[in-house]
Protein backbone atom coordinates (compact mmCIF):
# COMPACT_ATOMS: atom_id res chain seq x y z
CA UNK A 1 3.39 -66.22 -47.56
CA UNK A 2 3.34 -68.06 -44.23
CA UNK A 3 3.30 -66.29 -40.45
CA UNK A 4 4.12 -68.41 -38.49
CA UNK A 5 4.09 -66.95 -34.81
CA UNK A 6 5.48 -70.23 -32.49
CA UNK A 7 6.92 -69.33 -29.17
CA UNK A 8 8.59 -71.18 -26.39
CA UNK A 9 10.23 -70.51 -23.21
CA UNK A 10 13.75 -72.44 -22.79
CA UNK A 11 13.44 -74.92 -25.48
CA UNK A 12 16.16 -76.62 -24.24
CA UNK A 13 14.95 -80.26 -24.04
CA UNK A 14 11.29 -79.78 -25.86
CA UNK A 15 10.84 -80.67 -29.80
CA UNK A 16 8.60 -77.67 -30.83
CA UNK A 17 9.82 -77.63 -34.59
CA UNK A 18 5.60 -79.00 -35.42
CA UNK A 19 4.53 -75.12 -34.26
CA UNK A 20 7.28 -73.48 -36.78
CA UNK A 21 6.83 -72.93 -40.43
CA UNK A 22 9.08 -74.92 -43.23
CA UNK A 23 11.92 -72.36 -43.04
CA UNK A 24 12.11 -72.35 -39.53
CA UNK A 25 11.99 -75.82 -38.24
CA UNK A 26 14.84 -76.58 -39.88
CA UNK A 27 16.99 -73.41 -38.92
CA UNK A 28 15.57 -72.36 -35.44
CA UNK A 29 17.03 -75.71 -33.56
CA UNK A 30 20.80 -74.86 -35.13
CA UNK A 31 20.22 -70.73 -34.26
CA UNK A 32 19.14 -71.90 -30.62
CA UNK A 33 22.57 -74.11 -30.47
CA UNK A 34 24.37 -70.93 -31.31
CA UNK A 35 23.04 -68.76 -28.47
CA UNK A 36 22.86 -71.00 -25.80
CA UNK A 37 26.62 -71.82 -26.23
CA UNK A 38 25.92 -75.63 -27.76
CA UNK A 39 26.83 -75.13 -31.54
CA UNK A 40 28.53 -77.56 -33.24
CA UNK A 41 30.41 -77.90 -36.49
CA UNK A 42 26.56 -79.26 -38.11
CA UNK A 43 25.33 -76.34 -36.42
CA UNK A 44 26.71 -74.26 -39.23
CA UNK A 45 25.61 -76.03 -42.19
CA UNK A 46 22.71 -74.11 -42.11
CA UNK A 47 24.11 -71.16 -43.66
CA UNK A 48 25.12 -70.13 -47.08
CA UNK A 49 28.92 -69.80 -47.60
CA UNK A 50 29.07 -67.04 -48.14
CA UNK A 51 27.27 -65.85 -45.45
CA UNK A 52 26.93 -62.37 -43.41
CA UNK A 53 26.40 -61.89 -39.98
CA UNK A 54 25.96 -58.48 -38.02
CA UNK A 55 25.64 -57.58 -34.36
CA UNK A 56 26.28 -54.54 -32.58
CA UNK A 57 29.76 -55.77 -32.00
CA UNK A 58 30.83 -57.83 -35.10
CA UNK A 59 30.42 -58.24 -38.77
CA UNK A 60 31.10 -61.41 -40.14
CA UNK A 61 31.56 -62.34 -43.70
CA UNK A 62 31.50 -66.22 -44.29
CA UNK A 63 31.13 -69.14 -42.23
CA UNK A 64 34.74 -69.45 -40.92
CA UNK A 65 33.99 -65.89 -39.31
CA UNK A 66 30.65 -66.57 -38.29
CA UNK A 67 31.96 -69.42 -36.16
CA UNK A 68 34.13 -67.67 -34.71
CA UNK A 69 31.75 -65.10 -33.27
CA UNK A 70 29.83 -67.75 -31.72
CA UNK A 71 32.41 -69.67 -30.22
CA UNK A 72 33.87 -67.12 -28.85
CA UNK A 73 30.75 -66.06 -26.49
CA UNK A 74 31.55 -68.99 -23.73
CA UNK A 75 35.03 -67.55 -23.74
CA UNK A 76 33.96 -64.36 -22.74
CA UNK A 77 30.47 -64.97 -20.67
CA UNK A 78 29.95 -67.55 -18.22
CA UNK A 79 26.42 -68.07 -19.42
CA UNK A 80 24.99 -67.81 -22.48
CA UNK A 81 21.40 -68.68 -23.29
CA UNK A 82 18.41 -67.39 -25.37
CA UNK A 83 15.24 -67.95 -22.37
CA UNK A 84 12.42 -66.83 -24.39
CA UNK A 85 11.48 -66.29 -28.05
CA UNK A 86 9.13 -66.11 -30.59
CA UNK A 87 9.40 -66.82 -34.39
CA UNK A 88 7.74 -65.22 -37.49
CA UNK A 89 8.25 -66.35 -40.82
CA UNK A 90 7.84 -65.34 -44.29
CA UNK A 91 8.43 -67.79 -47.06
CA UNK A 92 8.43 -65.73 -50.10
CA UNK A 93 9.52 -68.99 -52.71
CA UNK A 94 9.98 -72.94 -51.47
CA UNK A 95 13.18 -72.37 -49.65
CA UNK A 96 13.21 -68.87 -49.32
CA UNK A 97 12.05 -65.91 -47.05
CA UNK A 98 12.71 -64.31 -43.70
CA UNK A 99 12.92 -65.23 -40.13
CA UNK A 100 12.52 -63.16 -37.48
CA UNK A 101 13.05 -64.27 -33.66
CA UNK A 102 11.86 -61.48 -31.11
CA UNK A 103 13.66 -63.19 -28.06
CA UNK A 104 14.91 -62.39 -24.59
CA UNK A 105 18.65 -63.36 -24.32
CA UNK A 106 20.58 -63.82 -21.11
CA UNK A 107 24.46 -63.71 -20.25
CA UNK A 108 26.44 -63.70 -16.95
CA UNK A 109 29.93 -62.33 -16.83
CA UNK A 110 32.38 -61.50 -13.79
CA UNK A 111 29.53 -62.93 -12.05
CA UNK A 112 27.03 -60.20 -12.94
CA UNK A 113 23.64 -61.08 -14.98
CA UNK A 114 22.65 -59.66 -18.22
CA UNK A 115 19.68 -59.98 -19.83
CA UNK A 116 18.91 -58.64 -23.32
CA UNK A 117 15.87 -58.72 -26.28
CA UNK A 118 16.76 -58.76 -29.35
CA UNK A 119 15.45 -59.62 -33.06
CA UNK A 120 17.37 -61.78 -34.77
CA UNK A 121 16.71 -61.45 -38.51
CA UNK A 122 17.41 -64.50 -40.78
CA UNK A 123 17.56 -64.45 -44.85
CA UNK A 124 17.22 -67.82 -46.24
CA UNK A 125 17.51 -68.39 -49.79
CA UNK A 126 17.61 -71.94 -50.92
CA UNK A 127 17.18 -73.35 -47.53
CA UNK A 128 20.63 -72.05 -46.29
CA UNK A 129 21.01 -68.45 -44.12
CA UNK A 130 22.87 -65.63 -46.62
CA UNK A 131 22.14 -62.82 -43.89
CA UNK A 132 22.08 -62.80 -40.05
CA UNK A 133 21.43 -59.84 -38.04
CA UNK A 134 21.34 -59.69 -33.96
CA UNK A 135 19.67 -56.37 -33.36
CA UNK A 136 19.74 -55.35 -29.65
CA UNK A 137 16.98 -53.92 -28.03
CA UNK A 138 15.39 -54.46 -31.74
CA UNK A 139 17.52 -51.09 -32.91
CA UNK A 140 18.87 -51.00 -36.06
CA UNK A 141 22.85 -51.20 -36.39
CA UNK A 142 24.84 -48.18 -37.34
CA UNK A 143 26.03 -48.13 -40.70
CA UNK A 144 26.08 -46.06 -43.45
CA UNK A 145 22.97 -46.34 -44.37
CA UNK A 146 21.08 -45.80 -41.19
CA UNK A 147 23.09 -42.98 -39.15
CA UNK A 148 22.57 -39.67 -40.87
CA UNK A 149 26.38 -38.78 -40.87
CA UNK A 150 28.26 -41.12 -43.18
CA UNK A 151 31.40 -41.24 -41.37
CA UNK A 152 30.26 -41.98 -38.25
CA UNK A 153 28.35 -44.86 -40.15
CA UNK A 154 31.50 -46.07 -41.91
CA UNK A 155 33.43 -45.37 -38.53
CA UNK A 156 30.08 -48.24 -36.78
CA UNK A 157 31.16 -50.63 -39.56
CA UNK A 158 34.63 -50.16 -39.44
CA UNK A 159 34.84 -50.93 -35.95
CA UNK A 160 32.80 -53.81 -36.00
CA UNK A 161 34.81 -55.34 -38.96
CA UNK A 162 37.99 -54.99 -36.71
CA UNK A 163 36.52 -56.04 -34.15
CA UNK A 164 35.54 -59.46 -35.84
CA UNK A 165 38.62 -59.70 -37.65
CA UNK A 166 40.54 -60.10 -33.90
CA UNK A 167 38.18 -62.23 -32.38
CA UNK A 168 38.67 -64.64 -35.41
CA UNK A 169 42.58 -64.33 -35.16
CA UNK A 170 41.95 -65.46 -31.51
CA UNK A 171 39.45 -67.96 -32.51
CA UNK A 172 41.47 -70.05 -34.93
CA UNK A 173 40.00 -68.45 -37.95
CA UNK A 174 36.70 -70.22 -36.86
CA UNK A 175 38.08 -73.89 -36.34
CA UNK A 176 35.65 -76.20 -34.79
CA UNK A 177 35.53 -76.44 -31.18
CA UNK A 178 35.17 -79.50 -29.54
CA UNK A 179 31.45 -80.12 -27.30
CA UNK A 180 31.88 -79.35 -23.83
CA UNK A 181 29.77 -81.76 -21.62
């Protein structure tokens, strides 16, 4: 198992995928594309197709959905960027472990500034992402499993699903957005 504990501060234009472990430096540049509001259609082919991804807000299940969440964060902020992270990785098989980004997010909407840490937790298996979680604050999400009353757990989950499920109706059902320059 590898621990691989690269940093940077706005990685924008700098090539730091030599400090990240075999897992990462293939994945981190796409994730950073994501959250600083410059994916692209390539951007996605790092995940698995049938992919999950989780947030406080969303659950996505499959890529199609997972785009959607992501394109739809210039539509709502005005700014969107991840400023600071680090990355820790454990490859458990060639191919296959976790990621786990400890970063500082930040977002401006109506004109007001957000900023936000997080840990982002990646499973790879097979070189493509089959789980993505966005845990603000680094807090667990509600669900079932981690809120002591079920139904408010299932109520979390519910809510989230929904919530997706809209923003990929207004999305296109996760059609490819074109660059903006």
């Amino acid at each position: 198992m590898a621990d691989d504990g690269a940093s940077a501060k706005g990685m924008d234009s700098v090539d730091r995928s030599n400090e990240l472990g075999r897992l990462a430096s293939h994945i981190i540049p796409h994730i950073l594309n994501l959250y600083n509001c410059k994916s692209t259609a390539l951007d996605y082919e790092i995940y698995a197709p049938n992919a999950e991804f989780e947030d406080p807000l969303m659950q996505a299940h499959g890529v199609a959905q997972i785009k959607s969440a992501f394109y739809a964060i210039p539509k709502v902020f005005s700014e969107g960027k991840m400023v600071e992270f680090t990355v820790e990785e454990e490859e458990t098989t060639s191919g296959s472990g976790e990621i786990r980004i400890h970063n500082l997010q930040h977002y401006k909407v109506l004109g007001k500034e957000i900023d936000m840490k997080s840990l982002i937790k990646l499973q790879v298996e097979d070189g493509k992402i089959v789980r993505h979680e966005d845990l603000w604050d680094e807090n667990p999400l509600w669900n079932r499993k981690t809120v002591s009353l079920p139904l408010v757990g299932w109520t979390a989950e519910t809510w989230r699903r929904m919530n997706m499920l809209v923003t990929h109706v207004l999305m296109g059902f996760g059609k490819d957005q074109r660059p903006v320059h």
